[in-house]
PDB file of N, CA and C in Angstrom:
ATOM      1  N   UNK A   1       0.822  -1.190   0.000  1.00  0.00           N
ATOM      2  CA  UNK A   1       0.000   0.000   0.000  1.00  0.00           C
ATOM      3  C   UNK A   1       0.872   1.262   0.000  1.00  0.00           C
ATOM      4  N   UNK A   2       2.486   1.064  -0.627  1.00  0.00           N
ATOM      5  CA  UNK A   2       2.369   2.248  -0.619  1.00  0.00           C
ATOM      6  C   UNK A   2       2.283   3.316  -2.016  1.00  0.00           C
ATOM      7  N   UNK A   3       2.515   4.644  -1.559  1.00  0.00           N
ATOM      8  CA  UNK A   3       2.024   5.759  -2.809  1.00  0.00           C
ATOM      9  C   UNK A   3       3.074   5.564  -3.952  1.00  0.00           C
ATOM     10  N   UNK A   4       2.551   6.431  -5.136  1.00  0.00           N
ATOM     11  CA  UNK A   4       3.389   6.415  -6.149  1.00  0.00           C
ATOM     12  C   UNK A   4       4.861   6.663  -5.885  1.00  0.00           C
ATOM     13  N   UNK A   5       4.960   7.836  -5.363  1.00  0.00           N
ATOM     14  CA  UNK A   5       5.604   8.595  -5.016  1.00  0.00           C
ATOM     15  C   UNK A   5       6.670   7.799  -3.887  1.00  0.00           C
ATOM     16  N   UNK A   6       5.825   7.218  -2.590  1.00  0.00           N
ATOM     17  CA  UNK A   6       7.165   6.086  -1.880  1.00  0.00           C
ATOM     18  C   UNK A   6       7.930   4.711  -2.617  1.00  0.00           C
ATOM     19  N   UNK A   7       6.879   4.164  -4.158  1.00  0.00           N
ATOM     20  CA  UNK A   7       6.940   2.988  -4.456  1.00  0.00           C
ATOM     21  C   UNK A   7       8.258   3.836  -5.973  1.00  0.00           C
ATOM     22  N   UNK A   8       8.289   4.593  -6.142  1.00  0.00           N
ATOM     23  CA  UNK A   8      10.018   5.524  -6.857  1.00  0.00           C
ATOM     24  C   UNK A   8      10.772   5.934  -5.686  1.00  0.00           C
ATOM     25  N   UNK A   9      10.934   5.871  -4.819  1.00  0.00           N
ATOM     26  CA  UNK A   9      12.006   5.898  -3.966  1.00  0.00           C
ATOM     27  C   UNK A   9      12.242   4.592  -3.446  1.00  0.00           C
ATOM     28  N   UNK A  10      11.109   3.869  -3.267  1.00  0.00           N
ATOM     29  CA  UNK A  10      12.072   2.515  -2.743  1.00  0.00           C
ATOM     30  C   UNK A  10      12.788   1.824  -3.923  1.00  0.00           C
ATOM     31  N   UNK A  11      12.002   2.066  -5.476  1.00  0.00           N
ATOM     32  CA  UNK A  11      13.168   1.367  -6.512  1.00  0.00           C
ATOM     33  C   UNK A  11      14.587   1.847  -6.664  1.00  0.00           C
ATOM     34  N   UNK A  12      14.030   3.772  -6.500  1.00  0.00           N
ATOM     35  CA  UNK A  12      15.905   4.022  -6.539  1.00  0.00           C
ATOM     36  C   UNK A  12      16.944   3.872  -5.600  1.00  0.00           C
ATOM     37  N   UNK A  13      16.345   3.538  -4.348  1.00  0.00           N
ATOM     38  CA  UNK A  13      16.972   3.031  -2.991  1.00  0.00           C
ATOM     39  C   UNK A  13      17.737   1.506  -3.044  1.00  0.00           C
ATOM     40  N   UNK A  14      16.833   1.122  -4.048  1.00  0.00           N
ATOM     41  CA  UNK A  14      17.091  -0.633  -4.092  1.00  0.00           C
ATOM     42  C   UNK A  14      17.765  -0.547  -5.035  1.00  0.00           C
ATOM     43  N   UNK A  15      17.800   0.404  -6.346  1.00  0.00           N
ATOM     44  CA  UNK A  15      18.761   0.447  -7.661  1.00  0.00           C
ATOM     45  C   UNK A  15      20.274   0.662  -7.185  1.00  0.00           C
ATOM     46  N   UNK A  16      20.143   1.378  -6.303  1.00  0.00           N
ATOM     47  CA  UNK A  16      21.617   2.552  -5.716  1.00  0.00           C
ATOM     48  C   UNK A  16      22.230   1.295  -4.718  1.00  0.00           C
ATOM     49  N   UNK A  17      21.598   0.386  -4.320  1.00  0.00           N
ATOM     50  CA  UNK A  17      22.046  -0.074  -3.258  1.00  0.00           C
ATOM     51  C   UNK A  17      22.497  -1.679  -4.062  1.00  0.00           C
ATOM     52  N   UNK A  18      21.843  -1.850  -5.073  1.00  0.00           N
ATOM     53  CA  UNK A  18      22.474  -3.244  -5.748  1.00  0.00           C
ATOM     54  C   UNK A  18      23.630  -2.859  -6.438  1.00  0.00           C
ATOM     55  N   UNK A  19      23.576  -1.680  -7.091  1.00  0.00           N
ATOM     56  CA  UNK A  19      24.677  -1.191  -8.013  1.00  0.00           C
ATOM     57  C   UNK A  19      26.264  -0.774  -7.092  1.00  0.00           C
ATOM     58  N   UNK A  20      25.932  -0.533  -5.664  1.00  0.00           N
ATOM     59  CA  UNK A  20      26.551   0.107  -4.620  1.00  0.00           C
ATOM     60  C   UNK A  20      27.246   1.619  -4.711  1.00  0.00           C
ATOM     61  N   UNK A  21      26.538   2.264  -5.938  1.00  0.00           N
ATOM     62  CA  UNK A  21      26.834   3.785  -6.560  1.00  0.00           C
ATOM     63  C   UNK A  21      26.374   4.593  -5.779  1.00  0.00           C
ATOM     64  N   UNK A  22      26.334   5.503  -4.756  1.00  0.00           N
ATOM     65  CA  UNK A  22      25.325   6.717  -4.172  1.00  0.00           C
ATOM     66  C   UNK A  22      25.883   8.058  -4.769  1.00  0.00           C
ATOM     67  N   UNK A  23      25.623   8.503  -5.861  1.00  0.00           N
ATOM     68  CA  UNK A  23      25.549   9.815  -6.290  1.00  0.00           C
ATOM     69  C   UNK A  23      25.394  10.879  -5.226  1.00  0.00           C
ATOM     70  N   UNK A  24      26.828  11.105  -5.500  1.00  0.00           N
ATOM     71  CA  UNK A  24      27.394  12.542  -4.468  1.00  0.00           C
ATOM     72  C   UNK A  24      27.612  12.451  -3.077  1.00  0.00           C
ATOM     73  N   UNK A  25      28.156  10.876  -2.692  1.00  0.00           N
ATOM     74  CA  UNK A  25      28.072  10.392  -1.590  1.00  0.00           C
ATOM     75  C   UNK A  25      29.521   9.406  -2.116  1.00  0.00           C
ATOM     76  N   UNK A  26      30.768   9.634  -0.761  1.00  0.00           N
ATOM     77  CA  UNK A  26      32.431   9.065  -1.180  1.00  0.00           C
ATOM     78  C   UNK A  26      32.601   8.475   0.074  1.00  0.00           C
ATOM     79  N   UNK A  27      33.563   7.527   0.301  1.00  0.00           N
ATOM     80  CA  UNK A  27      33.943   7.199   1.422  1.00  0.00           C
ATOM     81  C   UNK A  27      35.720   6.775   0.901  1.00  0.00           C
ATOM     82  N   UNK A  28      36.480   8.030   1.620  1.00  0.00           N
ATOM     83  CA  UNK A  28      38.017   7.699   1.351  1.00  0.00           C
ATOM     84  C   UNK A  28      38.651   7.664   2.579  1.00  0.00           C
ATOM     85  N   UNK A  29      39.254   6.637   2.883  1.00  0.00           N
ATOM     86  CA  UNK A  29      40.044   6.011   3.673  1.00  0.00           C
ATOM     87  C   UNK A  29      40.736   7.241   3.872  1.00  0.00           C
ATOM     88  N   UNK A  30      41.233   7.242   5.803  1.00  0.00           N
ATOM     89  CA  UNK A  30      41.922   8.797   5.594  1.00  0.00           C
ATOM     90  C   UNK A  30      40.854   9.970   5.974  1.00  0.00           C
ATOM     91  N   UNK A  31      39.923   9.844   5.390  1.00  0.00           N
ATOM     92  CA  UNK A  31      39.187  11.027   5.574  1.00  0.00           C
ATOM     93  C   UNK A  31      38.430  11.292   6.148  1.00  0.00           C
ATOM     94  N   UNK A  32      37.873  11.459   7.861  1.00  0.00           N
ATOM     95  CA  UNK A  32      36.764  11.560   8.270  1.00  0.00           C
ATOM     96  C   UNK A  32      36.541  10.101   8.978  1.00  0.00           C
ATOM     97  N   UNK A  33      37.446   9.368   8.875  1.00  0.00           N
ATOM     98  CA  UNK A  33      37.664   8.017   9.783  1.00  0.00           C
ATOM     99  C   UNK A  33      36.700   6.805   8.768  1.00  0.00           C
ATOM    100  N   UNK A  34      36.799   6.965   7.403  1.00  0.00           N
ATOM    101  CA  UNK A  34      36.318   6.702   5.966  1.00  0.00           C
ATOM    102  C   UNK A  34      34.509   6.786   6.023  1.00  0.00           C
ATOM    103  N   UNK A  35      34.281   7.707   6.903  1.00  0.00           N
ATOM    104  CA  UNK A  35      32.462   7.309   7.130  1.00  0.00           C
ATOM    105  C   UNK A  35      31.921   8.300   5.803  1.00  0.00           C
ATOM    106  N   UNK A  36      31.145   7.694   4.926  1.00  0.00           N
ATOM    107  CA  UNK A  36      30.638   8.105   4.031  1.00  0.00           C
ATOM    108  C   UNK A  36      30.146   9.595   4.094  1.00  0.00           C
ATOM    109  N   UNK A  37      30.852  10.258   3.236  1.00  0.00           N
ATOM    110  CA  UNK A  37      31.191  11.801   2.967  1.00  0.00           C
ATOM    111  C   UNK A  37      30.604  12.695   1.867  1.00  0.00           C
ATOM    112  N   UNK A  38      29.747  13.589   1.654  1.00  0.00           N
ATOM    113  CA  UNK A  38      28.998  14.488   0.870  1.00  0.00           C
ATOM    114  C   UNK A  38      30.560  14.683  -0.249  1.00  0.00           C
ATOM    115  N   UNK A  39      30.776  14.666  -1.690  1.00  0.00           N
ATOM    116  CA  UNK A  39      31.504  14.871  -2.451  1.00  0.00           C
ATOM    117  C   UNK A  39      31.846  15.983  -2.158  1.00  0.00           C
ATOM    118  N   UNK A  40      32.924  16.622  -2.220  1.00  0.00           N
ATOM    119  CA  UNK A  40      34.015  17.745  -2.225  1.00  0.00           C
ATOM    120  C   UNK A  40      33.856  18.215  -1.173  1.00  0.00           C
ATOM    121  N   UNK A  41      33.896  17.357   0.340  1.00  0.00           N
ATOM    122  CA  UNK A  41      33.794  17.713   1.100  1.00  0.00           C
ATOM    123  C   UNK A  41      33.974  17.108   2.505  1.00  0.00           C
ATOM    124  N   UNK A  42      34.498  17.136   3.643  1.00  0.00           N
ATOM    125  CA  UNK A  42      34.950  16.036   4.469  1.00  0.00           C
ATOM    126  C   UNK A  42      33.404  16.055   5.702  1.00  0.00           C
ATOM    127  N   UNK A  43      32.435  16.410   4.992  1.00  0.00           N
ATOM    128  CA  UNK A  43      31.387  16.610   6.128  1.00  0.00           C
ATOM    129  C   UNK A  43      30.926  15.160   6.034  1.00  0.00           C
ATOM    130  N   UNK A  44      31.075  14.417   7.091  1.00  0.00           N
ATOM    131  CA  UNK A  44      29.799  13.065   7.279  1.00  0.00           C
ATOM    132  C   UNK A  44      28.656  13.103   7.013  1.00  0.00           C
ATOM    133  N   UNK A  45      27.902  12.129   6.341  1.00  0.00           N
ATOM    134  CA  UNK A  45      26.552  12.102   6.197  1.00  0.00           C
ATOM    135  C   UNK A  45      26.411  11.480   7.554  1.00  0.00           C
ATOM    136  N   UNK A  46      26.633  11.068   8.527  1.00  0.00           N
ATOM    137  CA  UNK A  46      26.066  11.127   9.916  1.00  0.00           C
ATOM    138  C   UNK A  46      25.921  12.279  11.014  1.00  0.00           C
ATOM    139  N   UNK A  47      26.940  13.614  10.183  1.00  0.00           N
ATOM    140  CA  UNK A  47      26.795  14.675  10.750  1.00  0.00           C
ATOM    141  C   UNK A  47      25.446  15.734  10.418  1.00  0.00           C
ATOM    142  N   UNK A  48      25.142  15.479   9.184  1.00  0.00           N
ATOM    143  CA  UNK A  48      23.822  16.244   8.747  1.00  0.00           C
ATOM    144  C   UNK A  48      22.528  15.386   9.093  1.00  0.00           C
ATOM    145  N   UNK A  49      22.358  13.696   9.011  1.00  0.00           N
ATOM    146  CA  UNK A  49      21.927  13.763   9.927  1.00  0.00           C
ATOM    147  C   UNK A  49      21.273  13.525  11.270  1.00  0.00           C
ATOM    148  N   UNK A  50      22.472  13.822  12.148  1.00  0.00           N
ATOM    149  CA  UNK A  50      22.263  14.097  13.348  1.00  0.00           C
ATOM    150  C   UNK A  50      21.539  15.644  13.790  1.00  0.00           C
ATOM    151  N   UNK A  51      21.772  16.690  12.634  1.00  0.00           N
ATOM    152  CA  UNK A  51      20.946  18.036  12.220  1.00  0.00           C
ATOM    153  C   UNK A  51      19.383  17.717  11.975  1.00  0.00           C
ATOM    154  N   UNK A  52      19.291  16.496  10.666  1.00  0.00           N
ATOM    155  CA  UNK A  52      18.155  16.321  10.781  1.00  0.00           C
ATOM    156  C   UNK A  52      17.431  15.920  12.268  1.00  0.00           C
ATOM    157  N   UNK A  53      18.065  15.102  12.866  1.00  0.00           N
ATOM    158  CA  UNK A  53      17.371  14.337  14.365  1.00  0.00           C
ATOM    159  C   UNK A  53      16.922  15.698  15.124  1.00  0.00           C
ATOM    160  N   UNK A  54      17.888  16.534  15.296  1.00  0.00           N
ATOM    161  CA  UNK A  54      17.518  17.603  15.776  1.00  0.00           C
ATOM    162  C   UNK A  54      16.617  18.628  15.901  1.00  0.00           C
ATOM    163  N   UNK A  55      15.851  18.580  14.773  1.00  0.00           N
ATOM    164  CA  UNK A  55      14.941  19.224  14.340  1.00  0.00           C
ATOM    165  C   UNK A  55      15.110  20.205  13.229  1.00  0.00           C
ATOM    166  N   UNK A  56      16.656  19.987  12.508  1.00  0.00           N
ATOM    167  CA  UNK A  56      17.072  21.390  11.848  1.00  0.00           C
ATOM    168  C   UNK A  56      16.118  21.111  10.202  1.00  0.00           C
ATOM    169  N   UNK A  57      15.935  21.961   9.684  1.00  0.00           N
ATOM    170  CA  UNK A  57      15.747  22.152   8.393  1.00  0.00           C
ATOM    171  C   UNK A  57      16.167  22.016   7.243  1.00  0.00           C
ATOM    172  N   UNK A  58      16.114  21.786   6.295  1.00  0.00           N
ATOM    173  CA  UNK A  58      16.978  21.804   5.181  1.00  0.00           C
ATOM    174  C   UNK A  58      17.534  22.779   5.070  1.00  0.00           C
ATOM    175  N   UNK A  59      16.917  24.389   4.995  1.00  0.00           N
ATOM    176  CA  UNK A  59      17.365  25.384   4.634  1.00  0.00           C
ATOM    177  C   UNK A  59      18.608  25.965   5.700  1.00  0.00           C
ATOM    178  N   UNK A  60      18.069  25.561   7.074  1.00  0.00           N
ATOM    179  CA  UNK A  60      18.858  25.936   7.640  1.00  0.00           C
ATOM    180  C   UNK A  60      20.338  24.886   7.980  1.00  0.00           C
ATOM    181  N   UNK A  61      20.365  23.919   7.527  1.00  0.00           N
ATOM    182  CA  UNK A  61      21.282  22.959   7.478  1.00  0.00           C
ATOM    183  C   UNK A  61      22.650  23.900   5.943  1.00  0.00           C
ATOM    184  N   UNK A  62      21.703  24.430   5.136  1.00  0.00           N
ATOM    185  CA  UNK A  62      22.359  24.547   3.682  1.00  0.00           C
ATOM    186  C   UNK A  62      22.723  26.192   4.254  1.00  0.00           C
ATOM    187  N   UNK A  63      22.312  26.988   5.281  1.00  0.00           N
ATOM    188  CA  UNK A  63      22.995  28.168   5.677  1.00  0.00           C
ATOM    189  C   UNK A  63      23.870  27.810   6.376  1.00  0.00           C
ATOM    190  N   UNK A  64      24.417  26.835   6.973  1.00  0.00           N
ATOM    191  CA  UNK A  64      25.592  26.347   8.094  1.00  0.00           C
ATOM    192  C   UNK A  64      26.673  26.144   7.235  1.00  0.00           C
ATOM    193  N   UNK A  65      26.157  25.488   6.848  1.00  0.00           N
ATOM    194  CA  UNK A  65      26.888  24.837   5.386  1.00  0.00           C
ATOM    195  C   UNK A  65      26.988  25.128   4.237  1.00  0.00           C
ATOM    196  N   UNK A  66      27.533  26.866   4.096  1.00  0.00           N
ATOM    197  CA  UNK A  66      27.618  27.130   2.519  1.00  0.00           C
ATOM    198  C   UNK A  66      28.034  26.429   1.466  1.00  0.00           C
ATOM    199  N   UNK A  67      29.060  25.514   1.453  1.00  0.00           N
ATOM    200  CA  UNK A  67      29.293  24.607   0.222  1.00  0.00           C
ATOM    201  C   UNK A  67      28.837  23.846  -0.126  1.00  0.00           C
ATOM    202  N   UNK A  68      27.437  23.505   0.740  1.00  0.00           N
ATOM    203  CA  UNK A  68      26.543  22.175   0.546  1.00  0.00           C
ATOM    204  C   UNK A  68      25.432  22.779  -0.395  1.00  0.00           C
ATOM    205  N   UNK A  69      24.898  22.160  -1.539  1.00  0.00           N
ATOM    206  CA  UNK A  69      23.669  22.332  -2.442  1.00  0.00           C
ATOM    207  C   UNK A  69      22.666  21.657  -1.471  1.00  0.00           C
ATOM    208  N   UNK A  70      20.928  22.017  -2.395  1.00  0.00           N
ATOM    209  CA  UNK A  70      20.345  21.218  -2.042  1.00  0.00           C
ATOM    210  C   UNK A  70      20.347  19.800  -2.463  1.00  0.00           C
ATOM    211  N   UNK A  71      21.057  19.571  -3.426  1.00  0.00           N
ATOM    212  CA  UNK A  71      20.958  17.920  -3.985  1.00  0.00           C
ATOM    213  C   UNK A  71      21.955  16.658  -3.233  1.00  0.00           C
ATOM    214  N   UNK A  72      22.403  17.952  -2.706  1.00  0.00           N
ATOM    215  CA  UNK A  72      23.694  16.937  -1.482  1.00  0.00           C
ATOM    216  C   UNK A  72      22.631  16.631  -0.512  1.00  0.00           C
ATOM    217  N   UNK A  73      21.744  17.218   0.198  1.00  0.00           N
ATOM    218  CA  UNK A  73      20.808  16.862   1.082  1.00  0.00           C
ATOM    219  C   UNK A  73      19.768  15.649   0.717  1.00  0.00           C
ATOM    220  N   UNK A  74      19.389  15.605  -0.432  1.00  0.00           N
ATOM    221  CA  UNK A  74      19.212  14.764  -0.947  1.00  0.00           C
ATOM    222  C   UNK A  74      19.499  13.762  -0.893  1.00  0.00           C
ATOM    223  N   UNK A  75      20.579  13.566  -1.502  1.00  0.00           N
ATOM    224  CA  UNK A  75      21.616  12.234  -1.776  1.00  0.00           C
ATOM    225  C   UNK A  75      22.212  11.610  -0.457  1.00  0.00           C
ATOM    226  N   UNK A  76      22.222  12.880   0.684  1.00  0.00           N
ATOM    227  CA  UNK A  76      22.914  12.567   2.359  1.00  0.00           C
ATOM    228  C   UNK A  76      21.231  11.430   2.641  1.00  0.00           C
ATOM    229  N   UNK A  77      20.355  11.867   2.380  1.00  0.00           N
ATOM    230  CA  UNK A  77      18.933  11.468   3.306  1.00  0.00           C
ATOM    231  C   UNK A  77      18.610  10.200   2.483  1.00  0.00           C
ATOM    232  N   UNK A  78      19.251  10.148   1.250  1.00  0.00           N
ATOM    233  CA  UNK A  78      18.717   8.823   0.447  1.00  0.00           C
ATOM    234  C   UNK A  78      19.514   7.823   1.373  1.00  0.00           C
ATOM    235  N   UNK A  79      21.040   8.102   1.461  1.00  0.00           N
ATOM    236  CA  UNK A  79      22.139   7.221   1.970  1.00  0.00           C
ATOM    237  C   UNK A  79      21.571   6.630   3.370  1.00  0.00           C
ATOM    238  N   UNK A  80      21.214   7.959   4.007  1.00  0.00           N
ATOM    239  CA  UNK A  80      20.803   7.734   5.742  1.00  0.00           C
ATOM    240  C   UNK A  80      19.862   6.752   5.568  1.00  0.00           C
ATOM    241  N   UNK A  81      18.963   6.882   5.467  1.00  0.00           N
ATOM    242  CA  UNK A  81      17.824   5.901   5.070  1.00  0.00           C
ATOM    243  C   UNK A  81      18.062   4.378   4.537  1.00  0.00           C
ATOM    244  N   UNK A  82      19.013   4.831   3.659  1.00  0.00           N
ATOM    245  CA  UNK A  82      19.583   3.271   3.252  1.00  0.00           C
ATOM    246  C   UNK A  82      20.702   2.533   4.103  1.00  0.00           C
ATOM    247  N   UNK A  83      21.334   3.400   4.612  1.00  0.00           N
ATOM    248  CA  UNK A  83      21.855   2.743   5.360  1.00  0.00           C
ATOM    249  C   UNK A  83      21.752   3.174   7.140  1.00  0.00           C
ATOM    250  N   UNK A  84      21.051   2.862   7.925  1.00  0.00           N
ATOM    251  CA  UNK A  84      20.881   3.186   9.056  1.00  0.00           C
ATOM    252  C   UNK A  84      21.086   3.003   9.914  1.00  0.00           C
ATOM    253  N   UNK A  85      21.585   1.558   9.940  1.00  0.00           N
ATOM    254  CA  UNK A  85      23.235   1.051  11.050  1.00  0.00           C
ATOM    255  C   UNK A  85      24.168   1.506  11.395  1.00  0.00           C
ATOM    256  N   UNK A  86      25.107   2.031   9.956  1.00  0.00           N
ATOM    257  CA  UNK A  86      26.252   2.815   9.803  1.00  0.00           C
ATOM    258  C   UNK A  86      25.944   4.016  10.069  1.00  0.00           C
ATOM    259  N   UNK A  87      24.968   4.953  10.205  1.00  0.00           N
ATOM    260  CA  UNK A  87      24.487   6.123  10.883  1.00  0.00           C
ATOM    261  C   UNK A  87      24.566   6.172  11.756  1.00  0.00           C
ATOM    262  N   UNK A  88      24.128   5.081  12.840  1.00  0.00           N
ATOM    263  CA  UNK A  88      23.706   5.029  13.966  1.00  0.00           C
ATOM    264  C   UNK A  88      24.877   4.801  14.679  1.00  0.00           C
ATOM    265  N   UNK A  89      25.573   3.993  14.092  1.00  0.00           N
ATOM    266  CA  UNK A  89      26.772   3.457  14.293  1.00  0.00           C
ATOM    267  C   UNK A  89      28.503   4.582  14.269  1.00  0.00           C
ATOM    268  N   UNK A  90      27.790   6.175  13.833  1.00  0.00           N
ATOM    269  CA  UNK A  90      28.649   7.177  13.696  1.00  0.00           C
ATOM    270  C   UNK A  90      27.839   7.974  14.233  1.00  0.00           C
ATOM    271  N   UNK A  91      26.428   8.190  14.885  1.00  0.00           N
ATOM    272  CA  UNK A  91      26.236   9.180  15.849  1.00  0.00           C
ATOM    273  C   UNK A  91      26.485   8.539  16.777  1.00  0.00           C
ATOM    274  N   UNK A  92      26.418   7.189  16.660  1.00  0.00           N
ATOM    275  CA  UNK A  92      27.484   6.664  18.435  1.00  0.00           C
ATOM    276  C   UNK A  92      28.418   6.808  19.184  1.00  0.00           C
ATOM    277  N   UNK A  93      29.059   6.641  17.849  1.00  0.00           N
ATOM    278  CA  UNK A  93      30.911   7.252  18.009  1.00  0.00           C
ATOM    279  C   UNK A  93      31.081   7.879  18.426  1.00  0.00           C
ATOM    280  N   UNK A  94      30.169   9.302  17.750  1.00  0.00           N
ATOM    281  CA  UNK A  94      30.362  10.610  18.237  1.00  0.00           C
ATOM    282  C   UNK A  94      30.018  11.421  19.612  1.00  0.00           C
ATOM    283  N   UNK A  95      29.150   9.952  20.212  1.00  0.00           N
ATOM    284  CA  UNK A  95      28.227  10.308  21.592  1.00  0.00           C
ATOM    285  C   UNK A  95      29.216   9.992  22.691  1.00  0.00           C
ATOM    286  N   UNK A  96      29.683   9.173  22.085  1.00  0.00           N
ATOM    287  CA  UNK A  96      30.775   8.515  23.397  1.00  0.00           C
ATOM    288  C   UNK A  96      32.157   9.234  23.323  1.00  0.00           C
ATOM    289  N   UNK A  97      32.006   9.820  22.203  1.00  0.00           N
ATOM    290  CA  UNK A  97      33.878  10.554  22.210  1.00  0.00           C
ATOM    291  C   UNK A  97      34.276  12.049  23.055  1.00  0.00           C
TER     292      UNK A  97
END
């Protein structure tokens, strides 16, 4: 039962995740302790979001963060979603450090 609209995100969730490609989403050894990273940029996708958990906004996430587009937010919330272990598993890190 679900909408048009959730039943195209779960195919491109399931496309991105067989292919193991996430558009605009890097993980380089070295960088950020290799936790999957917004392209041209060493910000964690567990750091934006832990913004989202917070209650922050998109808009106001993309004023913190001048070098971030909106399509990086995007591509950060497709990843989070798809992967939500390894999220959880780097706002942990970050709780205990």
């Amino acid at each position: 039962s679900l909408t048009p609209a959730e039943k195209v995100k779960a195919i491109r969730l399931l496309t991105l995740e067989l292919t193991r490609t996430w558009p605009g989403i890097e993980k380089t050894p070295g960088a950020a302790g290799g936790a999957a990273c917004i392209v041209r940029t060493r910000i964690p996708v567990w750091v934006l979001e832990n913004y989202r958990l917070m209650g922050w906004s998109d808009a106001r996430i993309l004023d913190n963060y001048p070098t971030l587009r909106a399509a990086d937010l995007v591509n950060a919330w497709d990843y989070a979603d798809a992967h939500s272990d390894e999220i959880a598993q780097g706002l942990d890190a970050n709780e205990t450090a």
